[in-house]
Protein backbone atom coordinates (compact mmCIF):
# COMPACT_ATOMS: atom_id res chain seq x y z
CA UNK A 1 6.86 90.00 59.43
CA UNK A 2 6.95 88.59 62.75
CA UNK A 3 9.57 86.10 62.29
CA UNK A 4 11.61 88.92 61.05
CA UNK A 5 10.64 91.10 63.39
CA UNK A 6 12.13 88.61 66.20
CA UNK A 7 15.09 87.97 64.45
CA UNK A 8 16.54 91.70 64.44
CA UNK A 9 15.12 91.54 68.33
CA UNK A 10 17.36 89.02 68.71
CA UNK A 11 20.39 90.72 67.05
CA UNK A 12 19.69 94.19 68.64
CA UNK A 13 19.78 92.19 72.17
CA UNK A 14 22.77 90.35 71.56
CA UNK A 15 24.85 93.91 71.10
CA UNK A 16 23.32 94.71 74.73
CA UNK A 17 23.93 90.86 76.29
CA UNK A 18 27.68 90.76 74.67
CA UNK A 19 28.98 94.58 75.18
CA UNK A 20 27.11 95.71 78.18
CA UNK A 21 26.50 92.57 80.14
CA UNK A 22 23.00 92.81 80.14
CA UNK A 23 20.93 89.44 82.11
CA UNK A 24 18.48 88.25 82.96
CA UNK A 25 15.64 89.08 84.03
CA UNK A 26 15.60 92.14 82.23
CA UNK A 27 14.93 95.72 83.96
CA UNK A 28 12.06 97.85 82.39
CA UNK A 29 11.34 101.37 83.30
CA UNK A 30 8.30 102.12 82.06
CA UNK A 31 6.55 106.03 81.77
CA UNK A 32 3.45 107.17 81.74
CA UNK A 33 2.91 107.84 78.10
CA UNK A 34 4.04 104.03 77.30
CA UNK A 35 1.23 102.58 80.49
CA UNK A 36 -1.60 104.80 79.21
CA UNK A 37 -1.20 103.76 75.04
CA UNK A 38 -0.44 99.79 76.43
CA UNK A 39 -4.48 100.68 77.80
CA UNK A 40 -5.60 102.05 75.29
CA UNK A 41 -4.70 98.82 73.00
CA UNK A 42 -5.62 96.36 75.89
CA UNK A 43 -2.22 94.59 76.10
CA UNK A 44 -1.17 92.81 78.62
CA UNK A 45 2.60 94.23 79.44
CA UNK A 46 3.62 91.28 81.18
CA UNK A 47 3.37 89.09 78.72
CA UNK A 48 3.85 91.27 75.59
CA UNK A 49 6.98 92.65 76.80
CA UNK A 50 8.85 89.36 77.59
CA UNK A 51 7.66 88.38 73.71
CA UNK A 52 9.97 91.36 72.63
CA UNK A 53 13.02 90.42 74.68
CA UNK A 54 12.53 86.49 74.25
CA UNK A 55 13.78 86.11 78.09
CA UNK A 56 11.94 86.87 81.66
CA UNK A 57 11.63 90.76 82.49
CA UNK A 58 10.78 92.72 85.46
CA UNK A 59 8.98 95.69 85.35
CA UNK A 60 9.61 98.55 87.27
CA UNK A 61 8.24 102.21 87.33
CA UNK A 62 9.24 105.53 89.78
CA UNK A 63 7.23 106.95 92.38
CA UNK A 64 7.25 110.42 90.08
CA UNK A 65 5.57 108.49 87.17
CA UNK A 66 2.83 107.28 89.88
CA UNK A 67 2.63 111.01 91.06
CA UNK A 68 2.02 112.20 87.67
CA UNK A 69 -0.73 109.68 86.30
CA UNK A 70 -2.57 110.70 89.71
CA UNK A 71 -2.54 114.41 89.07
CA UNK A 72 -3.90 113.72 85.41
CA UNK A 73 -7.61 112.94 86.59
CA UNK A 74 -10.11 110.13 85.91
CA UNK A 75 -8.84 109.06 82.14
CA UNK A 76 -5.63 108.18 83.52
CA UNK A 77 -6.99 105.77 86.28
CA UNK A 78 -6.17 102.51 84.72
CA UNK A 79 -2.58 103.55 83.95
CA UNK A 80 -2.18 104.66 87.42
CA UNK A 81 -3.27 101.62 89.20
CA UNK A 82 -1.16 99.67 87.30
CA UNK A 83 1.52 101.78 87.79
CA UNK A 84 0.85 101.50 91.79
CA UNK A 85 1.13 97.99 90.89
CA UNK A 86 4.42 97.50 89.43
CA UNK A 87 7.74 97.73 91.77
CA UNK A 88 8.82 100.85 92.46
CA UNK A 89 12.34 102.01 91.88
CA UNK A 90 13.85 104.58 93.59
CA UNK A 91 14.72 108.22 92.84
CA UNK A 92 14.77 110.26 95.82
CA UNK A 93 13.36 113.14 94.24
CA UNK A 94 11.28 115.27 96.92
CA UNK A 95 9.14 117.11 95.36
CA UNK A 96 8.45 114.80 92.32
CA UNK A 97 10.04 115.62 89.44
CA UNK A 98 9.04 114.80 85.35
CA UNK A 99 9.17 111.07 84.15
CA UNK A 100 11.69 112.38 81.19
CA UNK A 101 13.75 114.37 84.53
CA UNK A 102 13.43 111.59 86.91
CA UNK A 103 14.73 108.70 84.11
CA UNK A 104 17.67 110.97 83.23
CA UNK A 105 19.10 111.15 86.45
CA UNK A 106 18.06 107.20 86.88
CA UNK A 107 20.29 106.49 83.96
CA UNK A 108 22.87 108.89 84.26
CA UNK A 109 25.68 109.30 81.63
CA UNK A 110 26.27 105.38 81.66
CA UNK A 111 23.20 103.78 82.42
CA UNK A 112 25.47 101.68 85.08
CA UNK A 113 22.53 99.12 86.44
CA UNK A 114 21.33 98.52 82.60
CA UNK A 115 17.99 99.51 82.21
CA UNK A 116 15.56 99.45 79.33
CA UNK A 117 13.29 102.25 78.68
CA UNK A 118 9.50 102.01 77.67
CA UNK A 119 8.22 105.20 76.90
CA UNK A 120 5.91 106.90 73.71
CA UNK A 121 7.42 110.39 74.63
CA UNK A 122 9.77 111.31 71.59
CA UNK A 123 12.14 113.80 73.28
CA UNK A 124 12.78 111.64 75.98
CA UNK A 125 13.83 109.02 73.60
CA UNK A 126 15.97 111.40 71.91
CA UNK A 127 17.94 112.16 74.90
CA UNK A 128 18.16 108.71 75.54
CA UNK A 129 19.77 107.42 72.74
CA UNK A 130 22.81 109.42 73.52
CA UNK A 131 23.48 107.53 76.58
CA UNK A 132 25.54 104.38 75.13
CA UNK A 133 23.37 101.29 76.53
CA UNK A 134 20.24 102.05 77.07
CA UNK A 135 17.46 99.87 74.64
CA UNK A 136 14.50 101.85 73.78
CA UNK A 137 10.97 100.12 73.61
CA UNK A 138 7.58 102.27 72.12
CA UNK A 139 4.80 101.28 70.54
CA UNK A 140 3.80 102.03 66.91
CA UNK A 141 0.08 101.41 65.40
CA UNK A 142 -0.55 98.79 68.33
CA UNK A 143 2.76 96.64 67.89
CA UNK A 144 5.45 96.72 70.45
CA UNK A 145 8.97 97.52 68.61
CA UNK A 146 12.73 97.48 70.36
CA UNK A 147 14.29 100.14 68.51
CA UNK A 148 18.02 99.57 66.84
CA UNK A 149 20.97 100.39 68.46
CA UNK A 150 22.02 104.24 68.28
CA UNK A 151 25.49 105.11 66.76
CA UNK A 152 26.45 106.31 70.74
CA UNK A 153 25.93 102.32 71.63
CA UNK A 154 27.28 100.93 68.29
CA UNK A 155 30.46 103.35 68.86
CA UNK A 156 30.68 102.15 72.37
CA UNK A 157 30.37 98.71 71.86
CA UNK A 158 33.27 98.98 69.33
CA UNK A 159 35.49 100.54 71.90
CA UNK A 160 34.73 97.53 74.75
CA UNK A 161 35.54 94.87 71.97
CA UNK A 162 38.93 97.02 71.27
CA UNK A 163 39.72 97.09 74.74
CA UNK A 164 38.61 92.99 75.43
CA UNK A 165 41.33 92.43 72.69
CA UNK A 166 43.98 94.50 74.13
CA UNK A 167 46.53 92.38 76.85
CA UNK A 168 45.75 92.85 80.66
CA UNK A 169 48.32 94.57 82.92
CA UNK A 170 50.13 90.94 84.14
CA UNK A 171 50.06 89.87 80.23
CA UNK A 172 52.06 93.13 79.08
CA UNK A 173 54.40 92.09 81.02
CA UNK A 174 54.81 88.82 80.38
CA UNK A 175 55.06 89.94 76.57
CA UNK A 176 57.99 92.51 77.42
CA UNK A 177 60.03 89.38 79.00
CA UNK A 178 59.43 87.51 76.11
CA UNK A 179 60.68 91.08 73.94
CA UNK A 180 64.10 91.16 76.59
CA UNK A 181 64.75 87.56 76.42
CA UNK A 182 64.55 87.23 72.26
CA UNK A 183 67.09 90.78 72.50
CA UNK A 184 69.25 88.77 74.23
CA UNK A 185 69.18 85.79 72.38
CA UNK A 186 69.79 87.51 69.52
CA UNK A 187 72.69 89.59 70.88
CA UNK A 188 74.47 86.38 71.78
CA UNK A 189 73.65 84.63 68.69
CA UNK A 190 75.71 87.76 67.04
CA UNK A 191 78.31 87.31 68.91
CA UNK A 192 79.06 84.05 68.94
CA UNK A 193 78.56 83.97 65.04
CA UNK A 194 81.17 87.27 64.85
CA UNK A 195 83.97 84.60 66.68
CA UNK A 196 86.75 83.11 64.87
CA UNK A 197 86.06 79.68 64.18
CA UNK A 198 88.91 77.39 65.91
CA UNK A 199 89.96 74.57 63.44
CA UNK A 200 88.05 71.23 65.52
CA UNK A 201 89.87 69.11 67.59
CA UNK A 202 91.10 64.90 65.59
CA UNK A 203 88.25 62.90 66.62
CA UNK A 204 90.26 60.31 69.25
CA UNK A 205 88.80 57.38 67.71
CA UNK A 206 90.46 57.70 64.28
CA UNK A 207 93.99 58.78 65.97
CA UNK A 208 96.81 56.25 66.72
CA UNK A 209 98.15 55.71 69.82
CA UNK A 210 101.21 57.23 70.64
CA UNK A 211 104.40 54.97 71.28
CA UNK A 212 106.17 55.48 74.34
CA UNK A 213 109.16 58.34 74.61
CA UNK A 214 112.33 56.43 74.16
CA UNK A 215 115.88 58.01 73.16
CA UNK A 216 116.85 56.56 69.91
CA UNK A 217 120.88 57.63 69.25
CA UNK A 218 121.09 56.37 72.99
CA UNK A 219 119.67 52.88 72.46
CA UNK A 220 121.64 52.92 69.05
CA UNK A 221 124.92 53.14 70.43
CA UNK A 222 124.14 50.68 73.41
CA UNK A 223 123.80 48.59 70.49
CA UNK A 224 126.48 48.99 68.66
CA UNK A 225 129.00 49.79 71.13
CA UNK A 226 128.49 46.47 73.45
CA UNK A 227 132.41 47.13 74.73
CA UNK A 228 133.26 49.44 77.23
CA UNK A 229 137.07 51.05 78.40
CA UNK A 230 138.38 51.09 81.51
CA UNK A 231 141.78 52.16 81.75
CA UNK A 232 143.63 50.64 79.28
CA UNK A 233 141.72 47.47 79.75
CA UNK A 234 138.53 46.86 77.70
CA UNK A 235 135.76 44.08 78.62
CA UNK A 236 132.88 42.57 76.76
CA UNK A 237 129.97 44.14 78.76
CA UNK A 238 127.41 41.17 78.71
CA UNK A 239 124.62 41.05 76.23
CA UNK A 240 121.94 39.82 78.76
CA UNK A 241 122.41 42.78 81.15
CA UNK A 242 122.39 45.22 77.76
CA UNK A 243 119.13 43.73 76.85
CA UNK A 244 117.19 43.83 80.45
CA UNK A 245 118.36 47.64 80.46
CA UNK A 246 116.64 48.11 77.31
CA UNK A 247 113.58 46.58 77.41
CA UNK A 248 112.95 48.34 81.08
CA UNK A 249 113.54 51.43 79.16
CA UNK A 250 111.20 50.41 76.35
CA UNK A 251 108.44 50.12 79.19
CA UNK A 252 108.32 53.55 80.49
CA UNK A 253 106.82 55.65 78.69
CA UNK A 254 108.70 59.13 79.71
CA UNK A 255 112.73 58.33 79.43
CA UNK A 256 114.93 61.24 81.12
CA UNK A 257 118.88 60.84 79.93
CA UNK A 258 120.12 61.10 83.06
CA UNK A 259 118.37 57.57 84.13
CA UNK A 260 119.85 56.30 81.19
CA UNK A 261 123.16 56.94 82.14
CA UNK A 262 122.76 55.89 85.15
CA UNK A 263 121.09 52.02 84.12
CA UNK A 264 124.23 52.06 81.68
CA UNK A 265 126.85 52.78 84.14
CA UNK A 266 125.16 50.24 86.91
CA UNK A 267 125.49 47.80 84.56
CA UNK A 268 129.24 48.92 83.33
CA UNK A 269 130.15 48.59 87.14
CA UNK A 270 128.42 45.35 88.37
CA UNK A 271 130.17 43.50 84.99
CA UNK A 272 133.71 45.29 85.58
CA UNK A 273 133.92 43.87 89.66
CA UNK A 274 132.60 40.27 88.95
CA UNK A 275 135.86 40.16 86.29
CA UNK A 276 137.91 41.89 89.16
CA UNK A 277 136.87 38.83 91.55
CA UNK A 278 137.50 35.95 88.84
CA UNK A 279 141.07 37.42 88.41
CA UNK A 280 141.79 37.52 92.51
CA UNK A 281 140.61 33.99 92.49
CA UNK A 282 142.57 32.79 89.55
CA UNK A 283 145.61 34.49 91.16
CA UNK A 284 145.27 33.15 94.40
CA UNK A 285 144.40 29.62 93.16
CA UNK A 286 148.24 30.18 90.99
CA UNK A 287 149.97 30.87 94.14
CA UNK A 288 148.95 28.37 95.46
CA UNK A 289 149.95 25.37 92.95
C-alpha cells in the first residue's frame, strides 16, 4: 500500500511541478488543527512531510495560527511551541484573524507563490479546492495523505497545456508570412499556367549555318553575258577580272545591288581604256612606218 501510495504522490505532484511550476523546496502552510493531530500521533513533520512530497520542504505557519493555539489553553501547548518554531509567513492581519480567514487571503484566487496546505479542518479544505493549484495535505487514521487534484486544478491545467501549444505573438506572424507568400506563389503559378504557350525556339546546335546573302540572277548573267556594248563596238570583258569580282562578292556576307553595279561597271571601264590605249599605240606605231 505504500508503494502505491507513493506512486499516485508522485503523479498528483507532477500535475503541480508541470502546470503550475511548482519547485523546490516546497512551501507548507500548516494550521492548527493539522500541528495539534501531527501531536497527538507523535510524528515528526519534518521528516514525514518531505516522505509525502519525495523532495525537500519548508514549513511555514502565520502569526494568526500562533495567536490561536495560545488562546486555546494548556492542551494546545505542544502545538503552539512548535508553531512558534516554524517560520512565520506574513499576513498583516491586525487584529488576528481565523487560520481558514487568514489562508484565504494568503492564497487568494490564484494561489500566485504556490503553496501547499496542511490542515484537518474540512471546510477550509473545501474552499480550497476551488482555488486551481493549491495541493491539500490531512491526515487520516495516523497516515499522512496528499489529496488528488480537484476538477478546478485538472480544468486549469488543461487550459495552460492549450495555451503552451498555441504559437507566441512573433510566431503568428511568422506563420501569416508564410500564408501571404504561398497566396502569392500560387497566384503566379495561375497565371503563368493561364499563358499561351509560345512554340520553343530550334535548338542552335542542330541548325545549319546560313550561307552568305549573294544575288543569284546577278551573278548568273555576269556569267553568261561575259561581253559588254559600247557604242557600236563590243569587247570581250576579261574572264580574270569577272572572276575576282565574284568571289569578293561571294565573301561578304550582306550584298546590296547597287555595289554590284558598281564592281561591274569598274571593271567594264578599266578593260574598255586599256583597249583604247593599245589602239593609240598601234596607230601611232602605223604612222610612223
Amino acid at each position: 500500500m505504500r508503494v502505491k501510495r507513493q506512486k499516485q504522490q508522485k503523479k498528483i505532484m507532477a500535475v503541480y511541478t508541470n502546470s503550475f511550476q511548482f519547485r523546490e523546496p516546497f512551501q507548507v502552510l500548516v494550521d492548527g488543527t493539522f500541528l495539534n493531530a501531527a501531536n497527538l500521533m507523535n510524528s515528526n513533520l519534518e521528516e514525514s512531510i518531505p516522505r509525502i512530497f519525495a523532495a525537500q520542504v519548508k514549513l511555514m505557519t502565520t502569526n494568526c495560527v500562533h495567536v490561536e493555539l495560545k488562546t486555546l489553553g494548556y492542551h494546545y501547548k505542544v502545538p503552539a511551541s512548535i508553531a512558534a518554531s516554524m517560520e512565520k509567513r506574513k499576513c498583516n492581519h491586525y487584529p488576528p484573524k481565523s487560520p481558514a480567514e487568514c489562508f484565504q487571503g494568503i492564497l487568494g484566487e490564484e494561489n500566485k507563490f504556490r503553496y501547499c496546505v496542511a490542515t484537518q479542518d474540512k471546510n477550509l479544505r473545501s474552499i480550497l479546492r476551488k482555488i486551481p493549484g493549491t495541493p491539500l495535505i490531512y491526515i487520516n487514521k495516523s497516515v499522512m495523505i496528499l489529496e488528488p487534484t480537484s476538477p478546478a486544478t485538472t480544468k486549469r491545467a488543461e487550459e495552460l497545456e492549450l495555451e503552451k501549444s498555441k504559437p507566441l505573438s512573433h510566431e503568428k506572424i511568422l506563420v501569416l508570412k508564410k500564408a501571404e507568400l504561398q497566396q502569392k506563389e500560387s497566384e503566379s503559378n495561375l497565371a503563368f499556367n493561364n499563358k499561351k504557350k509560345k512554340p520553343a525556339a530550334p535548338n542552335p546546335l542542330s541548325c545549319k549555318k546560313k550561307k552568305p546573302k549573294i544575288v543569284p540572277k546577278l551573278v548568273a548573267k555576269l556569267e553568261a553575258a561575259p561581253l559588254i556594248k559600247e557604242s557600236d563596238t563590243v569587247s570581250k570583258v576579261k574572264s580574270q577580272d569577272l572572276e575576282k569580282t565574284l568571289t569578293s562578292l561571294k565573301r561578304k556576307k550582306d550584298v546590296n545591288l547597287s555595289e554590284i553595279d558598281e564592281s561591274i561597271n569598274d571593271v567594264m571601264s578599266t578593260s574598255i581604256k586599256k583597249k583604247r590605249k593599245r589602239r593609240k599605240s598601234n596607230k601611232k606605231l602605223q604612222s610612223t612606218d
